[in-house]
Structure formats: structure tokens, C-alpha cells
PDB file of N, CA and C in Angstrom:
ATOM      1  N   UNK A   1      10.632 -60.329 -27.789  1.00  0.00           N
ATOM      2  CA  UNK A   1      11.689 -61.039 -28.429  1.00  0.00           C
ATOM      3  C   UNK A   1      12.986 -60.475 -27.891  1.00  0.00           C
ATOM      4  N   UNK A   2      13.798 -61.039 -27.564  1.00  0.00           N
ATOM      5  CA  UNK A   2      15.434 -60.957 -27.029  1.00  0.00           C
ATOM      6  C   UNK A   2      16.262 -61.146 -27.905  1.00  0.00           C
ATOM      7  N   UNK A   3      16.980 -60.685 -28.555  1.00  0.00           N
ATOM      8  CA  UNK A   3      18.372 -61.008 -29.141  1.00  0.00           C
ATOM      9  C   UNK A   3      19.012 -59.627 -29.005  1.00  0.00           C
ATOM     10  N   UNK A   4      20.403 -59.902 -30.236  1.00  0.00           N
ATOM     11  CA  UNK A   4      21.265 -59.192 -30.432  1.00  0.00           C
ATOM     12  C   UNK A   4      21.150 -57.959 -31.394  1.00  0.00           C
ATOM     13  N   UNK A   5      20.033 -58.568 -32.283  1.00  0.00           N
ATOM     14  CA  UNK A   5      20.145 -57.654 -33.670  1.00  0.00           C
ATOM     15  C   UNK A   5      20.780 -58.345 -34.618  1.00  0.00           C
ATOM     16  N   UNK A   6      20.606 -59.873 -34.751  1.00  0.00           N
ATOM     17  CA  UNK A   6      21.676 -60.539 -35.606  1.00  0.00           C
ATOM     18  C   UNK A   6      19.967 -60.526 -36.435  1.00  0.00           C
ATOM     19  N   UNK A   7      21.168 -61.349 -37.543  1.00  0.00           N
ATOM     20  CA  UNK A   7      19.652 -61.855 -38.743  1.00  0.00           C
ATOM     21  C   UNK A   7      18.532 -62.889 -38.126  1.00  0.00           C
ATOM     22  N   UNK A   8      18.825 -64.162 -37.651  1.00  0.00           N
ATOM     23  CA  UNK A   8      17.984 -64.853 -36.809  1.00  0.00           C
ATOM     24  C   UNK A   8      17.393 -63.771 -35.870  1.00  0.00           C
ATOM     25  N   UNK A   9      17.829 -63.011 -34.978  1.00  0.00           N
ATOM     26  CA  UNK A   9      16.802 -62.323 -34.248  1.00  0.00           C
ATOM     27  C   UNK A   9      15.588 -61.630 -34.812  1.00  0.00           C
ATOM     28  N   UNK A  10      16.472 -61.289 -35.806  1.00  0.00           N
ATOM     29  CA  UNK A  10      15.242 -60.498 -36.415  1.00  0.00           C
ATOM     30  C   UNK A  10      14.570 -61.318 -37.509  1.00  0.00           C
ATOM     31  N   UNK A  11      14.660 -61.836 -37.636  1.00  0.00           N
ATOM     32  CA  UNK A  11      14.423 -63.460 -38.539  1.00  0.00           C
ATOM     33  C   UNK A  11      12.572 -63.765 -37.793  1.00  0.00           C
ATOM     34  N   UNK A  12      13.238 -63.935 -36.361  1.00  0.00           N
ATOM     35  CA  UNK A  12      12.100 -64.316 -35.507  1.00  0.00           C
ATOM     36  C   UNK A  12      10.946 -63.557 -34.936  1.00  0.00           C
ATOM     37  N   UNK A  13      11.602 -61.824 -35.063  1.00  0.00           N
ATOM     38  CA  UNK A  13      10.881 -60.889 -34.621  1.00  0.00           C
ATOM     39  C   UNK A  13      10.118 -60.922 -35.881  1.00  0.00           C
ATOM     40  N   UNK A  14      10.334 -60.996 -37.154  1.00  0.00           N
ATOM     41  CA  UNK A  14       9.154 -60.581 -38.234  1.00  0.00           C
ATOM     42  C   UNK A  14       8.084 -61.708 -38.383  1.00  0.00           C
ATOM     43  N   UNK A  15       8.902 -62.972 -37.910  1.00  0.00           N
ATOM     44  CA  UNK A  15       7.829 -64.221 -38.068  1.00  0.00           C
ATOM     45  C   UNK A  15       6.980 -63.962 -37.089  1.00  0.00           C
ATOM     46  N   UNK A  16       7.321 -63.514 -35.989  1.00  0.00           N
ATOM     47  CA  UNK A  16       6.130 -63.819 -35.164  1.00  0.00           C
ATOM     48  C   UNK A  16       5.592 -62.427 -35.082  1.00  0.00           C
ATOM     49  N   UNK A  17       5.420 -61.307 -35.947  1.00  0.00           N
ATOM     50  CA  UNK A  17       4.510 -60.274 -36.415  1.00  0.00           C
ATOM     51  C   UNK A  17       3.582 -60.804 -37.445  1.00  0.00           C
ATOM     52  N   UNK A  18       4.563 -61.968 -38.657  1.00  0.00           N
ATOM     53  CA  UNK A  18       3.063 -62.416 -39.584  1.00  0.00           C
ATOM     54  C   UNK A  18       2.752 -62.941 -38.772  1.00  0.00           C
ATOM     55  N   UNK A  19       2.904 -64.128 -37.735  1.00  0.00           N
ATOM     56  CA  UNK A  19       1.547 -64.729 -37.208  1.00  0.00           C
ATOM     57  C   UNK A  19       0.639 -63.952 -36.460  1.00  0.00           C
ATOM     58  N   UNK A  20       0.698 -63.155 -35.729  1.00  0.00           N
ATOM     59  CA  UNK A  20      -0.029 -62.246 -34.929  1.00  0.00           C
ATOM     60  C   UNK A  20      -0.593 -61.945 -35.906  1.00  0.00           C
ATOM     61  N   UNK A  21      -0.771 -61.137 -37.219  1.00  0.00           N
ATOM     62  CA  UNK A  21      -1.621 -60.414 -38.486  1.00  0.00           C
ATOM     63  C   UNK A  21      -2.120 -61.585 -39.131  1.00  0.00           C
ATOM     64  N   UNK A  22      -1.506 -62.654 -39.217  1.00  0.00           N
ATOM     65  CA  UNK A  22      -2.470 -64.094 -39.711  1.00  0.00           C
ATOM     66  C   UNK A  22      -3.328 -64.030 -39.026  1.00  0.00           C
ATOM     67  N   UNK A  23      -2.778 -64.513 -37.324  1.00  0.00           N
ATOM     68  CA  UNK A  23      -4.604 -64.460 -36.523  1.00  0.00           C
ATOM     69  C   UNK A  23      -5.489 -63.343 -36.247  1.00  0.00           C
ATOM     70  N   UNK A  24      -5.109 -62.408 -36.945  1.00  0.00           N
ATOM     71  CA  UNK A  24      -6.065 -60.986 -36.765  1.00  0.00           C
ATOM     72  C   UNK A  24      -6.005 -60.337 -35.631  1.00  0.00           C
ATOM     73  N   UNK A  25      -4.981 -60.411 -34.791  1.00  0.00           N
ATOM     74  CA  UNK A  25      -4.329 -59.908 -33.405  1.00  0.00           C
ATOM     75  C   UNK A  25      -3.388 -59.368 -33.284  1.00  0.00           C
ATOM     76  N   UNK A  26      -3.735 -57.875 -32.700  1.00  0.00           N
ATOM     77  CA  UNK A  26      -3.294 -56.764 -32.585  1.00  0.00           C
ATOM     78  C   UNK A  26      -2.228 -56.746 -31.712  1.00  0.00           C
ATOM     79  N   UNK A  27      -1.345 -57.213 -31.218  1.00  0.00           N
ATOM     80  CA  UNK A  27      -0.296 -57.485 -30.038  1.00  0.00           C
ATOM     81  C   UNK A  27       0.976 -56.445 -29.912  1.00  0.00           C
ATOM     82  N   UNK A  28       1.515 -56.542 -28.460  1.00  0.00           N
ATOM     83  CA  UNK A  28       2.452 -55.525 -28.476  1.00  0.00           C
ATOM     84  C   UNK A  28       3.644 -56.363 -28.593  1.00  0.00           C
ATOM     85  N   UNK A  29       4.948 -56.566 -29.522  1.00  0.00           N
ATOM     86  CA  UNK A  29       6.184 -57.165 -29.975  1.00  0.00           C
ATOM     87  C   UNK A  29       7.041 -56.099 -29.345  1.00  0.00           C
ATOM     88  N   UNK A  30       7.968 -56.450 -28.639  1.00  0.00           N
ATOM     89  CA  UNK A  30       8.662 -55.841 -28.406  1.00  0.00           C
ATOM     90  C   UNK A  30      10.325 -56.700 -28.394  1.00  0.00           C
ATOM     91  N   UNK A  31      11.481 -56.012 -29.474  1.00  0.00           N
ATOM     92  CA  UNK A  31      12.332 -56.659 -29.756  1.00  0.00           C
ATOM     93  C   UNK A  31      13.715 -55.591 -28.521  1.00  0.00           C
ATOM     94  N   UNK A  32      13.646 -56.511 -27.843  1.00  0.00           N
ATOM     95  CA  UNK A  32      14.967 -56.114 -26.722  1.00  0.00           C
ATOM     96  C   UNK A  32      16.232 -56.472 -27.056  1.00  0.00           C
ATOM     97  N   UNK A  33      17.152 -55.398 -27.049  1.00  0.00           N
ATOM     98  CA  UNK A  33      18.649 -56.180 -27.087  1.00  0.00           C
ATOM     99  C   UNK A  33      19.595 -55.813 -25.865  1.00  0.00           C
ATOM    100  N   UNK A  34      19.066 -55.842 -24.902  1.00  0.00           N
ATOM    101  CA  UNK A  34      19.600 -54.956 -23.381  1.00  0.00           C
ATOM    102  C   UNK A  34      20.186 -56.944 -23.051  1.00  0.00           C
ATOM    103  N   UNK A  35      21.497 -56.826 -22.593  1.00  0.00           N
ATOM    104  CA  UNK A  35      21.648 -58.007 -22.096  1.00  0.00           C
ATOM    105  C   UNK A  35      21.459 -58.425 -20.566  1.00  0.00           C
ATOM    106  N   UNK A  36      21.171 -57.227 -19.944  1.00  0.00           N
ATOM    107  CA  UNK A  36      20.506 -57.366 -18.726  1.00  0.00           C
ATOM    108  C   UNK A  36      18.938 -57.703 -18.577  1.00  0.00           C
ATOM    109  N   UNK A  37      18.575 -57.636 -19.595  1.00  0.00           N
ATOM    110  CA  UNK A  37      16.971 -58.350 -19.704  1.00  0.00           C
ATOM    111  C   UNK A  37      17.139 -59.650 -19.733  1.00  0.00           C
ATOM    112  N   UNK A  38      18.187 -60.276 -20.783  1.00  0.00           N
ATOM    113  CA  UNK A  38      17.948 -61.593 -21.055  1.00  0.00           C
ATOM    114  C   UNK A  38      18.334 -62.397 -20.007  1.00  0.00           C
ATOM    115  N   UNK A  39      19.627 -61.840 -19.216  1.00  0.00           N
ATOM    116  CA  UNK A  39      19.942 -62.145 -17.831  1.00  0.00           C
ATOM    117  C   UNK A  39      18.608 -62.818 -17.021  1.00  0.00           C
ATOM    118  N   UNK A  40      17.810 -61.678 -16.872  1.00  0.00           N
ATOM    119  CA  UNK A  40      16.628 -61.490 -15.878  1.00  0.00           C
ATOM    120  C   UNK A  40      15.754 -62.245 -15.997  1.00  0.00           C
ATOM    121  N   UNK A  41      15.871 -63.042 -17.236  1.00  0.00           N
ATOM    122  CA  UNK A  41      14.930 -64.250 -17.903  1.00  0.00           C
ATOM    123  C   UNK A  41      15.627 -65.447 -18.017  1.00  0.00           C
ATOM    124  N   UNK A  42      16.622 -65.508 -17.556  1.00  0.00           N
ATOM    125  CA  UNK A  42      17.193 -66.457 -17.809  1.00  0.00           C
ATOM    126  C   UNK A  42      18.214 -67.213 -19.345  1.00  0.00           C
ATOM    127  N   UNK A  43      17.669 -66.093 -20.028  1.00  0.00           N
ATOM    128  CA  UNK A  43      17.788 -66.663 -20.993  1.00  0.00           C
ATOM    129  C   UNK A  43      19.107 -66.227 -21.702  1.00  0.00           C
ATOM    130  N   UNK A  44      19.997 -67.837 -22.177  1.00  0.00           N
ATOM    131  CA  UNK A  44      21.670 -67.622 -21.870  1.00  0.00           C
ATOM    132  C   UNK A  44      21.586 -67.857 -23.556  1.00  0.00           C
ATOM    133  N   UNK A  45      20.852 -68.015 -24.778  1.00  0.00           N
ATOM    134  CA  UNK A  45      21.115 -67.419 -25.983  1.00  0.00           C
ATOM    135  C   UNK A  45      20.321 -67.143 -27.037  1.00  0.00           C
ATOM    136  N   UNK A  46      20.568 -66.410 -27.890  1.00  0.00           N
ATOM    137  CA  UNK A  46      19.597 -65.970 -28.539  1.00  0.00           C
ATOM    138  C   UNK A  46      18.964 -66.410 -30.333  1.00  0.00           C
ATOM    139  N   UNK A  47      18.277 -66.356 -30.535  1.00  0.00           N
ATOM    140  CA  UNK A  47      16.733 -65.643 -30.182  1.00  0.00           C
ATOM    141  C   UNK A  47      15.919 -66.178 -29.103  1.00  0.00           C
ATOM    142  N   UNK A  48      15.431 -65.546 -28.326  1.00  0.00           N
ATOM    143  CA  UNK A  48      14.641 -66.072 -27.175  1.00  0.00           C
ATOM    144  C   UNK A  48      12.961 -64.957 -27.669  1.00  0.00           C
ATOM    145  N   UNK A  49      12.333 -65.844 -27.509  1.00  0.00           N
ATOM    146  CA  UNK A  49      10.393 -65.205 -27.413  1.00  0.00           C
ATOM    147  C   UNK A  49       9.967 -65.302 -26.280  1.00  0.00           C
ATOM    148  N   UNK A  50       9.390 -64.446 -25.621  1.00  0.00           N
ATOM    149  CA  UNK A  50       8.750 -64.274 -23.837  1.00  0.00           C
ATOM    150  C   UNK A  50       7.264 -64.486 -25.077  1.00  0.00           C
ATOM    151  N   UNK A  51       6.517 -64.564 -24.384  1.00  0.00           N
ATOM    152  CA  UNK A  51       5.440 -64.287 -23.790  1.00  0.00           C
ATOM    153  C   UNK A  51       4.527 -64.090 -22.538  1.00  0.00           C
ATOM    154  N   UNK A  52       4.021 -63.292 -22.781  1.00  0.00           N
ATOM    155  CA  UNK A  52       3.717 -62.794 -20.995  1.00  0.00           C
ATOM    156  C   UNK A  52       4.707 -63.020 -20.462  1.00  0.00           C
ATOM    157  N   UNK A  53       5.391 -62.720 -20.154  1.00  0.00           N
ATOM    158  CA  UNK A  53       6.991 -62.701 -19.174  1.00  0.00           C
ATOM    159  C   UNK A  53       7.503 -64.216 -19.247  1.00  0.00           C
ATOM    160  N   UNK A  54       7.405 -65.350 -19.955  1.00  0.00           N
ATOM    161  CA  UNK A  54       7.178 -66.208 -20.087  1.00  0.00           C
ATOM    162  C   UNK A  54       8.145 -66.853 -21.076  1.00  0.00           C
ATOM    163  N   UNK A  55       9.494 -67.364 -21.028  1.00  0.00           N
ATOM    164  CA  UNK A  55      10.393 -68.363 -21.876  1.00  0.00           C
ATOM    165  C   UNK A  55       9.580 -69.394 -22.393  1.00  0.00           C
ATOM    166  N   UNK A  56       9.341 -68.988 -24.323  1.00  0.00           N
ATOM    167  CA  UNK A  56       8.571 -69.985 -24.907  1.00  0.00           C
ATOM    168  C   UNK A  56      10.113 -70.548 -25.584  1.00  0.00           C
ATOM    169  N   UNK A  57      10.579 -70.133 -26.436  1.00  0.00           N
ATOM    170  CA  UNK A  57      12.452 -70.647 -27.050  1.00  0.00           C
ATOM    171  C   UNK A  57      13.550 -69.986 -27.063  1.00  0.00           C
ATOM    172  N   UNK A  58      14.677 -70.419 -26.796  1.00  0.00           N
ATOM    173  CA  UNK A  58      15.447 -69.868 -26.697  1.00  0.00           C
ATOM    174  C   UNK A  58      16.509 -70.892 -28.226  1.00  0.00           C
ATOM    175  N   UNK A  59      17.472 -69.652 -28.566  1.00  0.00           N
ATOM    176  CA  UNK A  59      18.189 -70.307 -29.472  1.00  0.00           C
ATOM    177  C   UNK A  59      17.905 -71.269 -31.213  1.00  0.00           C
ATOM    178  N   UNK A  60      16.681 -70.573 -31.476  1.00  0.00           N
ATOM    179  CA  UNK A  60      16.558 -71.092 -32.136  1.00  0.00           C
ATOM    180  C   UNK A  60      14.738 -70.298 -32.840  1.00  0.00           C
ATOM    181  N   UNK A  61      14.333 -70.536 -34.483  1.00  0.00           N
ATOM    182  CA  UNK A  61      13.274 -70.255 -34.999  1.00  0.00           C
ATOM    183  C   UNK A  61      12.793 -71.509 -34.803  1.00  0.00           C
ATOM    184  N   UNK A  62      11.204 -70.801 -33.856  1.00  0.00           N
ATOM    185  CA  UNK A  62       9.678 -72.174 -33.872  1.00  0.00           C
ATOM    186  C   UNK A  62       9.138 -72.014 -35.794  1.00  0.00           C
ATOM    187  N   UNK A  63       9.086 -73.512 -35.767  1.00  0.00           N
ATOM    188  CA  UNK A  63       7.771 -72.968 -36.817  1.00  0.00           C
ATOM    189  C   UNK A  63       6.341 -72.104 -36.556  1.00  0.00           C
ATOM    190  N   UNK A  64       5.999 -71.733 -37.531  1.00  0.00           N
ATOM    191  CA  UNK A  64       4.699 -70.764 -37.105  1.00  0.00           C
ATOM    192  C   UNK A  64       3.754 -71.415 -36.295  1.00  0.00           C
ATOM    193  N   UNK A  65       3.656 -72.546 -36.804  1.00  0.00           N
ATOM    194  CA  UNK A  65       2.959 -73.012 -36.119  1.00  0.00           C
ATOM    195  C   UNK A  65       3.057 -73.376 -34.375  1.00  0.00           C
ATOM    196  N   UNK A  66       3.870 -73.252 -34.143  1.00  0.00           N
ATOM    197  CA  UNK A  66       4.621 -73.312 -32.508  1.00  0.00           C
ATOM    198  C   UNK A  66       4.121 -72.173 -31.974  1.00  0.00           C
ATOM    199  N   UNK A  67       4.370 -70.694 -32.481  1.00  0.00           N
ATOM    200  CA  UNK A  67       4.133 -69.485 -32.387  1.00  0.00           C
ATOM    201  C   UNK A  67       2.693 -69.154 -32.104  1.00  0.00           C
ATOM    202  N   UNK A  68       2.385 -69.879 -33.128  1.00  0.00           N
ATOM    203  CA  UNK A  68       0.129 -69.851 -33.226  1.00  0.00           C
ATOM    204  C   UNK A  68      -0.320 -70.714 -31.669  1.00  0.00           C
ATOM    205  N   UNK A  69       0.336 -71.445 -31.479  1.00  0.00           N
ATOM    206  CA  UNK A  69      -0.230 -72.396 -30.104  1.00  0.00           C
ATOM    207  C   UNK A  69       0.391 -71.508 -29.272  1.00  0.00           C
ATOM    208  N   UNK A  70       1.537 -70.742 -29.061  1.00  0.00           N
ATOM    209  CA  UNK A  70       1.899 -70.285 -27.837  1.00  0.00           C
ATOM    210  C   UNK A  70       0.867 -69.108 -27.872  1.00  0.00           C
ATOM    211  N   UNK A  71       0.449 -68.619 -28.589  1.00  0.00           N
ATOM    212  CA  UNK A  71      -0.412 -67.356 -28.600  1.00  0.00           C
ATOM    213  C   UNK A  71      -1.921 -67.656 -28.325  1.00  0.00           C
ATOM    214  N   UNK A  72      -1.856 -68.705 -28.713  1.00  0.00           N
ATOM    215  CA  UNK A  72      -3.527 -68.846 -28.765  1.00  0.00           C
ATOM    216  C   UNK A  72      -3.414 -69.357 -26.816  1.00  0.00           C
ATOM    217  N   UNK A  73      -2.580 -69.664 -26.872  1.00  0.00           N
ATOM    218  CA  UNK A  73      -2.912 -70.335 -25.174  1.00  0.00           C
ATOM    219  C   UNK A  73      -2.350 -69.028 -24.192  1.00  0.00           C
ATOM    220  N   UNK A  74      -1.941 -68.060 -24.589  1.00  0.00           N
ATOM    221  CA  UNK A  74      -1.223 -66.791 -23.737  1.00  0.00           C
ATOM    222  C   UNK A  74      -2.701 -66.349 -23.806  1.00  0.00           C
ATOM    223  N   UNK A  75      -3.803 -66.362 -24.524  1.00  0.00           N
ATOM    224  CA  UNK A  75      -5.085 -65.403 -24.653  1.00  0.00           C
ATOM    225  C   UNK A  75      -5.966 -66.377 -24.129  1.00  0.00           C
ATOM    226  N   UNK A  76      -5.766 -67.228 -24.159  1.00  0.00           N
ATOM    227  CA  UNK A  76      -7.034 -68.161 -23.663  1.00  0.00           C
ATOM    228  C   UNK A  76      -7.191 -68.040 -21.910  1.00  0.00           C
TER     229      UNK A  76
END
């Protein structure tokens, strides 16, 4: 997860910890606020979610359910 440390960032970093513990998956979250990362991803605002190195949203909370499909297809 990429942001600033605002409330939405972290808004998004805890949602997508319950879904990971909903699906019984142990995952590594890692909440970055280096703006040279988000650079490096492209990604021009925040909240942004990688997966696998991977721009799933930028600017905005998925529903969980958005979160559950990007995960289930990062493992598949």
C-alpha cells in the first residue's frame, strides 16, 4: 500500500488486512510512504495497492470485494 499516512491511506491499509484474515491468508502488507516509490510505480495519487509489484487502484477505497478478486487472482 502507498500513501501519505492520511486517514484514507490507512483506511485502505486496514481493509485490506481484514480481507487477507477473512480469506485465511497469511500475506506480507507493506504500507510505504517514501514518495520515490510511488514515483517508481507510477503512481501520481494516493491510496494506491500494488500487488505483486502490480497497480491494482490508485486514489481511491475498492470495496472488499475488489480486494478478494485481486488476491485470489495474485495466488492463482
Amino acid at each position: 500500500m502507498v500513501g501519505q499516512g492520511c486517514y484514507i491511506c490507512d483506511r485502505l491499509f486496514e481493509i485490506t488486512l481484514q480481507v487477507l484474515s477473512e480469506m485465511g491468508i497469511a500475506g506480507d502488507v507493506e504500507k510505504v510512504t517514501d514518495i520515490a516509490v510511488s514515483k517508481q510505480f507510477g503512481v501520481t495519487a494516493t491510496p494506491a495497492l500494488l500487488l505483486n509489484n502490480q497497480v491494482k487502484v490508485v486514489g481511491r477505497i475498492p470495496a472488499k470485494t475488489e480486494i478478494r478478486e485481486w488476491i485470489k487472482s495474485a495466488i492463482s
